[in-house]
N, C-alpha and C. Protein backbone atom coordinates (compact mmCIF):
# COMPACT_ATOMS: atom_id res chain seq x y z
N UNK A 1 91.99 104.15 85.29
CA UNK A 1 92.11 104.46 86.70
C UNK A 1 93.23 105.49 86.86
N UNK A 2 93.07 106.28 87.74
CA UNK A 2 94.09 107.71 87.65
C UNK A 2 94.49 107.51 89.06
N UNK A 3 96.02 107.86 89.35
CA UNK A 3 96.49 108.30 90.53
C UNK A 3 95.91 109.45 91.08
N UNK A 4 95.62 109.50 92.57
CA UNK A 4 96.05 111.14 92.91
C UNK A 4 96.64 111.79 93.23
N UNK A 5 97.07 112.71 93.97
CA UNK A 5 98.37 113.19 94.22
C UNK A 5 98.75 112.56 95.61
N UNK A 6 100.10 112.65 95.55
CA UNK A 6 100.61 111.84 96.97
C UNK A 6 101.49 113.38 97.31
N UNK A 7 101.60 113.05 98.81
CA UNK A 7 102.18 114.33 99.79
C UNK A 7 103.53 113.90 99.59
N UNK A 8 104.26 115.00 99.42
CA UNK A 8 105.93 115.01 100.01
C UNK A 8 106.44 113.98 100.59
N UNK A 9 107.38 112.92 100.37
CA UNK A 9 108.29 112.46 101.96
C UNK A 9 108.66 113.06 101.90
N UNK A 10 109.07 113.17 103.55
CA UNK A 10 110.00 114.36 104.41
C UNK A 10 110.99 113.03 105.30
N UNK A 11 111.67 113.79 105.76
CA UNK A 11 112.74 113.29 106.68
C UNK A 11 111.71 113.26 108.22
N UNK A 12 110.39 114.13 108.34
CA UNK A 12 109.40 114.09 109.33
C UNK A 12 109.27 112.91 108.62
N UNK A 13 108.48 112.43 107.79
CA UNK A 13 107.64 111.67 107.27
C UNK A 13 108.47 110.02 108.02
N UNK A 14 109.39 110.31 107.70
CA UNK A 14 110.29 108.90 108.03
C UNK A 14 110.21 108.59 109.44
N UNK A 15 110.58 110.11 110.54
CA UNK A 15 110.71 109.64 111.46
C UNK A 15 108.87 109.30 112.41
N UNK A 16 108.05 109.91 111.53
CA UNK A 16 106.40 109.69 112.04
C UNK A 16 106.37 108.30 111.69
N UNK A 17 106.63 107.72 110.58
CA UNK A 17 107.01 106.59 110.06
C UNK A 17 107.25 105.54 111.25
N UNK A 18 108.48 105.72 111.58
CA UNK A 18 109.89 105.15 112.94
C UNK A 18 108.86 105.20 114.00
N UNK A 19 108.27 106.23 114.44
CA UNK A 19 107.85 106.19 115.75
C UNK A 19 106.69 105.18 115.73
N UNK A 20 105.48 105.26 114.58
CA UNK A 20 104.45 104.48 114.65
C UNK A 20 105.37 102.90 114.87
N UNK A 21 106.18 102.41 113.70
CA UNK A 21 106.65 101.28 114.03
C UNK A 21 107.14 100.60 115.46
N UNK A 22 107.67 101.94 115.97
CA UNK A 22 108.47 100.99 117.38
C UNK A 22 107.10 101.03 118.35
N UNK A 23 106.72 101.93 118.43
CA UNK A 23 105.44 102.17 119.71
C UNK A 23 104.49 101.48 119.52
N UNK A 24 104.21 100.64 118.04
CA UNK A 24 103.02 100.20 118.35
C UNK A 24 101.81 99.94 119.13
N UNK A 25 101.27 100.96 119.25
CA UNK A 25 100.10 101.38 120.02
C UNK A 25 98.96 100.43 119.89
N UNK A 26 98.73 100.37 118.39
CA UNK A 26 97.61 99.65 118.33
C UNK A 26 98.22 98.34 117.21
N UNK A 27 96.88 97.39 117.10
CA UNK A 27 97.15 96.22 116.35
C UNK A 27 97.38 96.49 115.23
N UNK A 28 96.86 97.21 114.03
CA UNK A 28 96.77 97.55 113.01
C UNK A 28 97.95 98.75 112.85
N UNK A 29 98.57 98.96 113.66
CA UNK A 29 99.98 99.58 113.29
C UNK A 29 101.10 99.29 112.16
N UNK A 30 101.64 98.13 112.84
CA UNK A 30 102.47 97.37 112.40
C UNK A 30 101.49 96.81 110.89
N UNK A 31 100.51 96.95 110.37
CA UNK A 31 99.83 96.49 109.10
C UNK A 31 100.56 98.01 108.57
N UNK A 32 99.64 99.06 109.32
CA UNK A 32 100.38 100.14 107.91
C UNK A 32 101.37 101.05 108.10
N UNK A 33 102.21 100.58 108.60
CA UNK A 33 103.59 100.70 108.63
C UNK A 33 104.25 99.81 107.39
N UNK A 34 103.83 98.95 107.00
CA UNK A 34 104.00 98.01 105.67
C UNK A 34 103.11 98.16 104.67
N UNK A 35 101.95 98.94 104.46
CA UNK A 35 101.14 99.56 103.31
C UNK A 35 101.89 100.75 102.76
N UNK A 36 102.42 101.38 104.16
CA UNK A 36 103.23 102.79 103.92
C UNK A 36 104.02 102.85 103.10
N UNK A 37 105.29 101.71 103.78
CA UNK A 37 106.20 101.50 103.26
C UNK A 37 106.09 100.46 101.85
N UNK A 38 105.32 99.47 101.28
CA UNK A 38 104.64 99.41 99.78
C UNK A 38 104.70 100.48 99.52
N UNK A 39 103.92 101.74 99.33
CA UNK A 39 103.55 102.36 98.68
C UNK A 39 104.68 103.59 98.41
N UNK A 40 105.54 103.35 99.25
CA UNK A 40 106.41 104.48 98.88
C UNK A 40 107.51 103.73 97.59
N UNK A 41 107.44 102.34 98.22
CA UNK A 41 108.61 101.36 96.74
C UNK A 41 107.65 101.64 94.97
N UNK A 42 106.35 101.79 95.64
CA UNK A 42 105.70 101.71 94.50
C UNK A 42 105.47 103.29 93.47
N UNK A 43 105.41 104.25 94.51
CA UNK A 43 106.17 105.69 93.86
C UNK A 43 107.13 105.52 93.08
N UNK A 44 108.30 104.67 93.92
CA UNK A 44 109.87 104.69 92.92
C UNK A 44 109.40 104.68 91.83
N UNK A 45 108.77 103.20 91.59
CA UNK A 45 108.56 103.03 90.38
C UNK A 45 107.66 103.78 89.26
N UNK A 46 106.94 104.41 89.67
CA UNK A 46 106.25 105.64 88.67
C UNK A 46 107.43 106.60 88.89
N UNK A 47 108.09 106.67 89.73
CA UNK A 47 108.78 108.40 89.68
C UNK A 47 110.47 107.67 88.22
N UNK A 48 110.18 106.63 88.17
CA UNK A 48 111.41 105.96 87.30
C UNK A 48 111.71 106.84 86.02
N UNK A 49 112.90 107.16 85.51
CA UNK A 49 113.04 107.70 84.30
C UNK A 49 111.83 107.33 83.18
N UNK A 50 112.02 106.01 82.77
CA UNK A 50 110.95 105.45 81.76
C UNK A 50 109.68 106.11 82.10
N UNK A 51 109.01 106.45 83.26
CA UNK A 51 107.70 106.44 83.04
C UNK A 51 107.61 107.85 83.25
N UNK A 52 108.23 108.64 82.93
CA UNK A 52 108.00 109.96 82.98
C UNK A 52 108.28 111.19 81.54
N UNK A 53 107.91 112.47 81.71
CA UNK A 53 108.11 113.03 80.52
C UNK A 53 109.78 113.08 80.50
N UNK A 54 110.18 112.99 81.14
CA UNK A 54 111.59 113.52 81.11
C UNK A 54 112.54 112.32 80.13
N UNK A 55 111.98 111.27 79.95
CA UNK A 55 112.59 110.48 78.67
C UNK A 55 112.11 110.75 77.43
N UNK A 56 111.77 111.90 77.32
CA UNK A 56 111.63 112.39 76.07
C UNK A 56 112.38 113.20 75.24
N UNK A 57 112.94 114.13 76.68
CA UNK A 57 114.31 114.91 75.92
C UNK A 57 115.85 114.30 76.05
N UNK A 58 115.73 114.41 74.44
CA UNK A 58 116.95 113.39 73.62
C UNK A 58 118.03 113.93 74.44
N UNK A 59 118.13 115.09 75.42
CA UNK A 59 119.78 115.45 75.67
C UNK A 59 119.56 115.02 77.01
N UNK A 60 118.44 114.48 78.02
CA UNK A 60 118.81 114.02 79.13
C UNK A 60 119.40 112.80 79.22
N UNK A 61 120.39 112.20 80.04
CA UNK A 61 121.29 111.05 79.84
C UNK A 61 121.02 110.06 81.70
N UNK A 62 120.35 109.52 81.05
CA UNK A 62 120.14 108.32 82.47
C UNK A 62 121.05 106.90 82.61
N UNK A 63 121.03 106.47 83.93
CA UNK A 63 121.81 105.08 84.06
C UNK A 63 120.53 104.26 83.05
N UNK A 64 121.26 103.05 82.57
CA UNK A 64 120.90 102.11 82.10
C UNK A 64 119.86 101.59 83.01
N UNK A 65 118.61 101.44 82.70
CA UNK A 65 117.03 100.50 82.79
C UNK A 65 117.17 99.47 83.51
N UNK A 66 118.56 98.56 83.93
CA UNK A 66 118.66 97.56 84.64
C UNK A 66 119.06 98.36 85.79
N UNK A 67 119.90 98.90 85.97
CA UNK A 67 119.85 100.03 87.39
C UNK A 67 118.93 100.29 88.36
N UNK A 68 117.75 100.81 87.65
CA UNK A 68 116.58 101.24 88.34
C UNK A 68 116.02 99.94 88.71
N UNK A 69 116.30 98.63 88.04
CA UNK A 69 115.13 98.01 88.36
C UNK A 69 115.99 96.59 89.79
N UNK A 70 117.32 96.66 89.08
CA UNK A 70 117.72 96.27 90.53
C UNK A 70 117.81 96.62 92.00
N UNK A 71 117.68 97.83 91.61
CA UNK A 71 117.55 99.26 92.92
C UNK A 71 116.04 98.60 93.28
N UNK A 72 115.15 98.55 92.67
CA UNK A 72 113.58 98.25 93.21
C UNK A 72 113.95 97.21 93.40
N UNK A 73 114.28 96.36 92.81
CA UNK A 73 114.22 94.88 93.14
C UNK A 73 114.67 94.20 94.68
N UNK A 74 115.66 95.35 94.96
CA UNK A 74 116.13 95.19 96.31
C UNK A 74 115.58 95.69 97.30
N UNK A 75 114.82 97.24 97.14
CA UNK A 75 114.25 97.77 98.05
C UNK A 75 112.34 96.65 98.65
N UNK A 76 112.31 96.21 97.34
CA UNK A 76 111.12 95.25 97.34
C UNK A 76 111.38 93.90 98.17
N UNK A 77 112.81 93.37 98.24
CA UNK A 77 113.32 92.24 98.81
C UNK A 77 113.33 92.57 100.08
N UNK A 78 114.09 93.87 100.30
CA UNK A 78 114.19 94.24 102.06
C UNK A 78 112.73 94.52 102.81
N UNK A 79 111.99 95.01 101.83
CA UNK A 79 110.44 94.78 102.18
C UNK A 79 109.50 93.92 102.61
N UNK A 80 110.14 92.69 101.83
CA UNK A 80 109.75 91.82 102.41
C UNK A 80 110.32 90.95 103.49
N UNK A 81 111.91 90.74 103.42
CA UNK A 81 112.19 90.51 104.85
C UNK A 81 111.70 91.35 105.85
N UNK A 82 111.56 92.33 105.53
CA UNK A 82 110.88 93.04 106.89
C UNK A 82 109.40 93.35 107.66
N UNK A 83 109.23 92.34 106.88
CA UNK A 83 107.27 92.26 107.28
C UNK A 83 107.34 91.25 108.69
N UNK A 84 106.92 92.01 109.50
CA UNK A 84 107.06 90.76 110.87
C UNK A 84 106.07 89.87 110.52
N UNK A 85 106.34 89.15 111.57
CA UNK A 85 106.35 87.46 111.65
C UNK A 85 104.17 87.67 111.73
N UNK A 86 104.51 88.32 112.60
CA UNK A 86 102.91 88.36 113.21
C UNK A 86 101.78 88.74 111.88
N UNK A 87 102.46 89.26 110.74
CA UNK A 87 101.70 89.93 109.94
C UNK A 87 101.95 88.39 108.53
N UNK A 88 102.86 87.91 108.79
CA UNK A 88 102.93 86.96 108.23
C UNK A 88 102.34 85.76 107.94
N UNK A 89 102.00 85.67 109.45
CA UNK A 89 100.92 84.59 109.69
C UNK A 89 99.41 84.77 110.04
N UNK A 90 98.78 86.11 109.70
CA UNK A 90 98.16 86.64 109.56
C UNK A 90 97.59 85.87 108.06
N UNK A 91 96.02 85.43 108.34
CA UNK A 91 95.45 84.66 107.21
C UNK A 91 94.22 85.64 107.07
N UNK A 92 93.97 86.58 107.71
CA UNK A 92 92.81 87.74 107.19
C UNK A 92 92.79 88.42 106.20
């Protein structure tokens, strides 16, 4: 299975982001406003030193492998505190 390409974040991107969240217009807002935001934690993790060519050249020098993964580990935690309530109890 192959990725395809994903667009730029932008500092737009964040605040198109911001606005869908607060205005919630429609029901299914607040769902992908939290697919969004998955999928951007889940970039990190492909864009990670390890999974790229760039750990190949012996003279590039990265933080230590536990770094990156406590960094996700947290951005994944605040992720999930931040899933509202309504989407929570959501059994669909």
């Amino acid at each position: 299975m192959r990725k395809g390409d994903t667009i730029s974040w932008t500092a737009y991107s964040d605040e198109c982001l911001r606005v869908i969240e607060t205005q919630n217009e429609l029901a299914s807002d607040a769902l992908l406003v939290q697919q969004v935001k998955l999928r951007l934690i889940s970039e990190r993790v492909r864009d990670t030193p390890w999974s790229s060519v760039v750990t190949q050249d012996e003279d590039f020098a990265s933080p230590p492998t536990t770094v990156y993964i406590k960094s996700l580990e947290r951005q994944l935690q605040a992720f999930k505190s931040g899933i509202p309530v309504e989407l929570l109890q959501n059994s669909k």
